[in-house]
C-alpha atoms as a PDB file:
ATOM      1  CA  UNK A   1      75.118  71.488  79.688  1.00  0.00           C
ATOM      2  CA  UNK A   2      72.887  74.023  78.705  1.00  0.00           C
ATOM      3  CA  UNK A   3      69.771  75.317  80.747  1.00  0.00           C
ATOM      4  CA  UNK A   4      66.157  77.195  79.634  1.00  0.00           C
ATOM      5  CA  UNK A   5      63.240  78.164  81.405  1.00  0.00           C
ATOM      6  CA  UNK A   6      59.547  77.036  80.785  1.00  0.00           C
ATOM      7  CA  UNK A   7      57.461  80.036  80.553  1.00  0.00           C
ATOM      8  CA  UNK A   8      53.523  79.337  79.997  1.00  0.00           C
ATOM      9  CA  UNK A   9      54.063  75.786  79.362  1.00  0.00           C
ATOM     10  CA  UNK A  10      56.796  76.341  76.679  1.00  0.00           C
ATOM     11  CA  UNK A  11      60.103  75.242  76.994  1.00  0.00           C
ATOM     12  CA  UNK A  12      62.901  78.063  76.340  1.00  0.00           C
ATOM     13  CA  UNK A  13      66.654  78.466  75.688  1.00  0.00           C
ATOM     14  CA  UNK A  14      68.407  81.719  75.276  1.00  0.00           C
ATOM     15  CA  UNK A  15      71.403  80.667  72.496  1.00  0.00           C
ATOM     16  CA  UNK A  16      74.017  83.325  70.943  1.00  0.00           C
ATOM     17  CA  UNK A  17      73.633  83.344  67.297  1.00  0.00           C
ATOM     18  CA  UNK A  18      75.935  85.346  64.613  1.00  0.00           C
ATOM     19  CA  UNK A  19      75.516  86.211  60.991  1.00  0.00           C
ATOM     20  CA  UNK A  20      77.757  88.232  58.621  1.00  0.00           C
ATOM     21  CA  UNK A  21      77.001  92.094  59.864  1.00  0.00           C
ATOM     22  CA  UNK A  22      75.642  91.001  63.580  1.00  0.00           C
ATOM     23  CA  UNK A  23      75.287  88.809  66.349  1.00  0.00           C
ATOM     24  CA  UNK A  24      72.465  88.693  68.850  1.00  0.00           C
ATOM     25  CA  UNK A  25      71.374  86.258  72.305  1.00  0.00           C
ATOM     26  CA  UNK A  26      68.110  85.337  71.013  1.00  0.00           C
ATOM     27  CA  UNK A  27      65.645  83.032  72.590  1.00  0.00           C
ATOM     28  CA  UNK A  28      64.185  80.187  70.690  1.00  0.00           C
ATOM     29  CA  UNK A  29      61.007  77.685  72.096  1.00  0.00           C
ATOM     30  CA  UNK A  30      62.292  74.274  71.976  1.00  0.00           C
ATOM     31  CA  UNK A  31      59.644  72.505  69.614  1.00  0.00           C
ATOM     32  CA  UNK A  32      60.171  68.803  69.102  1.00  0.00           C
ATOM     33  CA  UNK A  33      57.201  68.486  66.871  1.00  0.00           C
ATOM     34  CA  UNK A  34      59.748  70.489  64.081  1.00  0.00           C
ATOM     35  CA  UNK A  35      62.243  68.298  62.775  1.00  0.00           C
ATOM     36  CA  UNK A  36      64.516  70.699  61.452  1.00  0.00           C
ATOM     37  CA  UNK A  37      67.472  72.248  63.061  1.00  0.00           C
ATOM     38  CA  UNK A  38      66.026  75.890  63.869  1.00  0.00           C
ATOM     39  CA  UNK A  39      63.826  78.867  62.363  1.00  0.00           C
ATOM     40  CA  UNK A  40      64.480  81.972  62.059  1.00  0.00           C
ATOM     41  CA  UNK A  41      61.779  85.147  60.985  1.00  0.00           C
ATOM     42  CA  UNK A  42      62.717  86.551  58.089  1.00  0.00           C
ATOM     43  CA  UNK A  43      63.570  89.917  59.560  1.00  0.00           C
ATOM     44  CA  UNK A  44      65.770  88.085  62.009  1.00  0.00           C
ATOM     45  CA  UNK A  45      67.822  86.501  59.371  1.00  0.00           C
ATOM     46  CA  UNK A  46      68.140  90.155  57.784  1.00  0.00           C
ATOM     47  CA  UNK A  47      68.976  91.979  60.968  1.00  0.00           C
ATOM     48  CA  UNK A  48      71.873  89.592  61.179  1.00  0.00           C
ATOM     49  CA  UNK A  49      73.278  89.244  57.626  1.00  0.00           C
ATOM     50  CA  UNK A  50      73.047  85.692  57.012  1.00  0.00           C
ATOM     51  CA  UNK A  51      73.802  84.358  53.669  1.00  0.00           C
ATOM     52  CA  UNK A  52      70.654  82.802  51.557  1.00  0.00           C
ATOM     53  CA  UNK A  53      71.792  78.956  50.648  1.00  0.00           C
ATOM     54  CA  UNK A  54      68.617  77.839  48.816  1.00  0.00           C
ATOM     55  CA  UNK A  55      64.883  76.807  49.532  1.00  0.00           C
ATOM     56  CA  UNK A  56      63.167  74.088  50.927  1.00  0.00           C
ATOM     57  CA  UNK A  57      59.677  72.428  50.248  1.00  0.00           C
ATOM     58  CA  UNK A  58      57.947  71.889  53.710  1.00  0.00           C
ATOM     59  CA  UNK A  59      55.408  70.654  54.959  1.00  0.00           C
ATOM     60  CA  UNK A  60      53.451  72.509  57.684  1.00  0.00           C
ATOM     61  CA  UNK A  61      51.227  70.359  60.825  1.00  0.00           C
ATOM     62  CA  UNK A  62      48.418  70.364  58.441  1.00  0.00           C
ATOM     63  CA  UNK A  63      49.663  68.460  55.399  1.00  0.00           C
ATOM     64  CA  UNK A  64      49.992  71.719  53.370  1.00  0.00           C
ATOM     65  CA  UNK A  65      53.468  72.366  51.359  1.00  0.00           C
ATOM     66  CA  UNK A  66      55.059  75.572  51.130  1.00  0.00           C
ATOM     67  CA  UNK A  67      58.579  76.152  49.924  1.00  0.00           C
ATOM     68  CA  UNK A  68      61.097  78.229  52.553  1.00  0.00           C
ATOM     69  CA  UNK A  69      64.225  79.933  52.402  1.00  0.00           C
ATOM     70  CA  UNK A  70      67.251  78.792  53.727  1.00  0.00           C
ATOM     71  CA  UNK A  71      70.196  80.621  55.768  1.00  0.00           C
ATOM     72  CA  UNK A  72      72.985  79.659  56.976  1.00  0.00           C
ATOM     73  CA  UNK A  73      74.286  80.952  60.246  1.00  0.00           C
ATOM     74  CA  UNK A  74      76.427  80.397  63.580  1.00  0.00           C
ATOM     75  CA  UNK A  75      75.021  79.656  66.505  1.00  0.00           C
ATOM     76  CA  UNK A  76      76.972  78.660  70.032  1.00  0.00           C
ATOM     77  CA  UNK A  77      75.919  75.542  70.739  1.00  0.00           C
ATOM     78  CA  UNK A  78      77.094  73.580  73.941  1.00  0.00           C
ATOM     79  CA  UNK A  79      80.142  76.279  74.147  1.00  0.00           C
ATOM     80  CA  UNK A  80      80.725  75.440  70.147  1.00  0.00           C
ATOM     81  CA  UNK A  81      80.020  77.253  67.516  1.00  0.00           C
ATOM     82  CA  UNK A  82      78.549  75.544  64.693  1.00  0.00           C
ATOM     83  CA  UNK A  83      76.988  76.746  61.350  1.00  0.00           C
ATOM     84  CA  UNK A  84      73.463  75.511  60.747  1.00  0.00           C
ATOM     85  CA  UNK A  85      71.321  75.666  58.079  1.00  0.00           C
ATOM     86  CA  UNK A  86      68.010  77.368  59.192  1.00  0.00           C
ATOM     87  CA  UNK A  87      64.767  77.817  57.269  1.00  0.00           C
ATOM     88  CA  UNK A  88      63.141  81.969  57.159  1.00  0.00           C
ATOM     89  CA  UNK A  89      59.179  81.713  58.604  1.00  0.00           C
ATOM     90  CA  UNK A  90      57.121  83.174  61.107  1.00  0.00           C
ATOM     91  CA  UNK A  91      57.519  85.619  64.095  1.00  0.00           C
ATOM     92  CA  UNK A  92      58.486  82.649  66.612  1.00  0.00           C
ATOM     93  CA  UNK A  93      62.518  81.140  66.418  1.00  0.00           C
ATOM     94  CA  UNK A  94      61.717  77.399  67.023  1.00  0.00           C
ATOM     95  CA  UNK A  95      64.571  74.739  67.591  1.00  0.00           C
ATOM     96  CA  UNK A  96      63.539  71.927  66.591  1.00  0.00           C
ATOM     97  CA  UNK A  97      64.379  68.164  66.844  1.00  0.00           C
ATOM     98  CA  UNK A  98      67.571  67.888  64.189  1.00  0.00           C
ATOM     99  CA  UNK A  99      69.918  69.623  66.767  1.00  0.00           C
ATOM    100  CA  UNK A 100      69.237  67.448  69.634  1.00  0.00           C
ATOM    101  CA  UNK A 101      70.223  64.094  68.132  1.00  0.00           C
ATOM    102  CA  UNK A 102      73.246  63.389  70.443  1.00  0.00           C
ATOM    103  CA  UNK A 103      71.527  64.865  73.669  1.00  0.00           C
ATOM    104  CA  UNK A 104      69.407  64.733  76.519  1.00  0.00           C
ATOM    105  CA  UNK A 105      66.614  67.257  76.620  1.00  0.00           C
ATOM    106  CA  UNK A 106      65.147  66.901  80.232  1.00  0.00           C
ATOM    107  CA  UNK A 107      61.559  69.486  80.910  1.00  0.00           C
ATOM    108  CA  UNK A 108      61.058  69.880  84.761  1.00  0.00           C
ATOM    109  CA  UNK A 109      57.949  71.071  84.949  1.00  0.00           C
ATOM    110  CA  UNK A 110      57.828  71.613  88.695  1.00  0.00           C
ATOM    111  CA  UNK A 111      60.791  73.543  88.686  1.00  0.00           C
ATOM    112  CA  UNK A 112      59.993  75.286  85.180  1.00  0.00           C
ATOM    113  CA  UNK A 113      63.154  74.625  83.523  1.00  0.00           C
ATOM    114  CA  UNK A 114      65.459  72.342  81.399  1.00  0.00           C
ATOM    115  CA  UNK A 115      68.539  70.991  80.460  1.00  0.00           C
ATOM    116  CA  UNK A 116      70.098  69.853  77.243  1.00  0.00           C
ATOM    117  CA  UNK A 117      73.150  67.926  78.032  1.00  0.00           C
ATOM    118  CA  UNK A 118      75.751  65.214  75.814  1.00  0.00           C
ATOM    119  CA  UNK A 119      73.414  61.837  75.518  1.00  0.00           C
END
């Protein structure tokens, strides 16, 4: 099981994530409106020395399409570590739907945190 914190009304989880030349705990807002695996700024992605794989069209919450670069990198997930492919944008890291198919997200709100657990 993992565990986060809801800060401001927005869920949290502090996940260990390596690339080629670093590794780093970074936090990421959990964002079930994405429906990709993660993001990543680009200066992030950099920092860490994660190999470029390719680009992706997207499309952003306004219809709009914009074409993103994609990294590959490891992240410990559930006390595994699993290489993800993870799309460059922004100044937020979001973790988004794709990586919770299998578990339980649960947001306590009166207790401000949460739990991702095995479904």
């Amino acid at each position: 099981m993992m565990t986060g914190t809801i800060t401001d009304g927005r869920p949290h989880l502090n996940l260990l994530i390596k690339g080629a030349t670093a590794q780093a705990l970074a936090e990421f807002t959990v964002d079930t409106g994405f429906s990709g695996t993660f993001t990543l700024p680009l200066q992030d992605c950099t920092a860490l020395g994660l190999p470029r794989v390719g680009e992706r069209e997207s499309f952003l919450a306004d219809g709009s399409k914009i074409v993103l670069e994609m990294y590959r990198m490891i992240v410990v997930w559930n006390d595994t570590e699993r290489k993800i492919e993870i799309l460059a944008i922004g100044e937020e890291r979001l973790l988004g739907a794709q990586i919770l198919a299998g578990y339980e997200l649960c947001l306590n709100y009166a207790t401000n945190t949460l739990t991702i657990q095995s479904g």
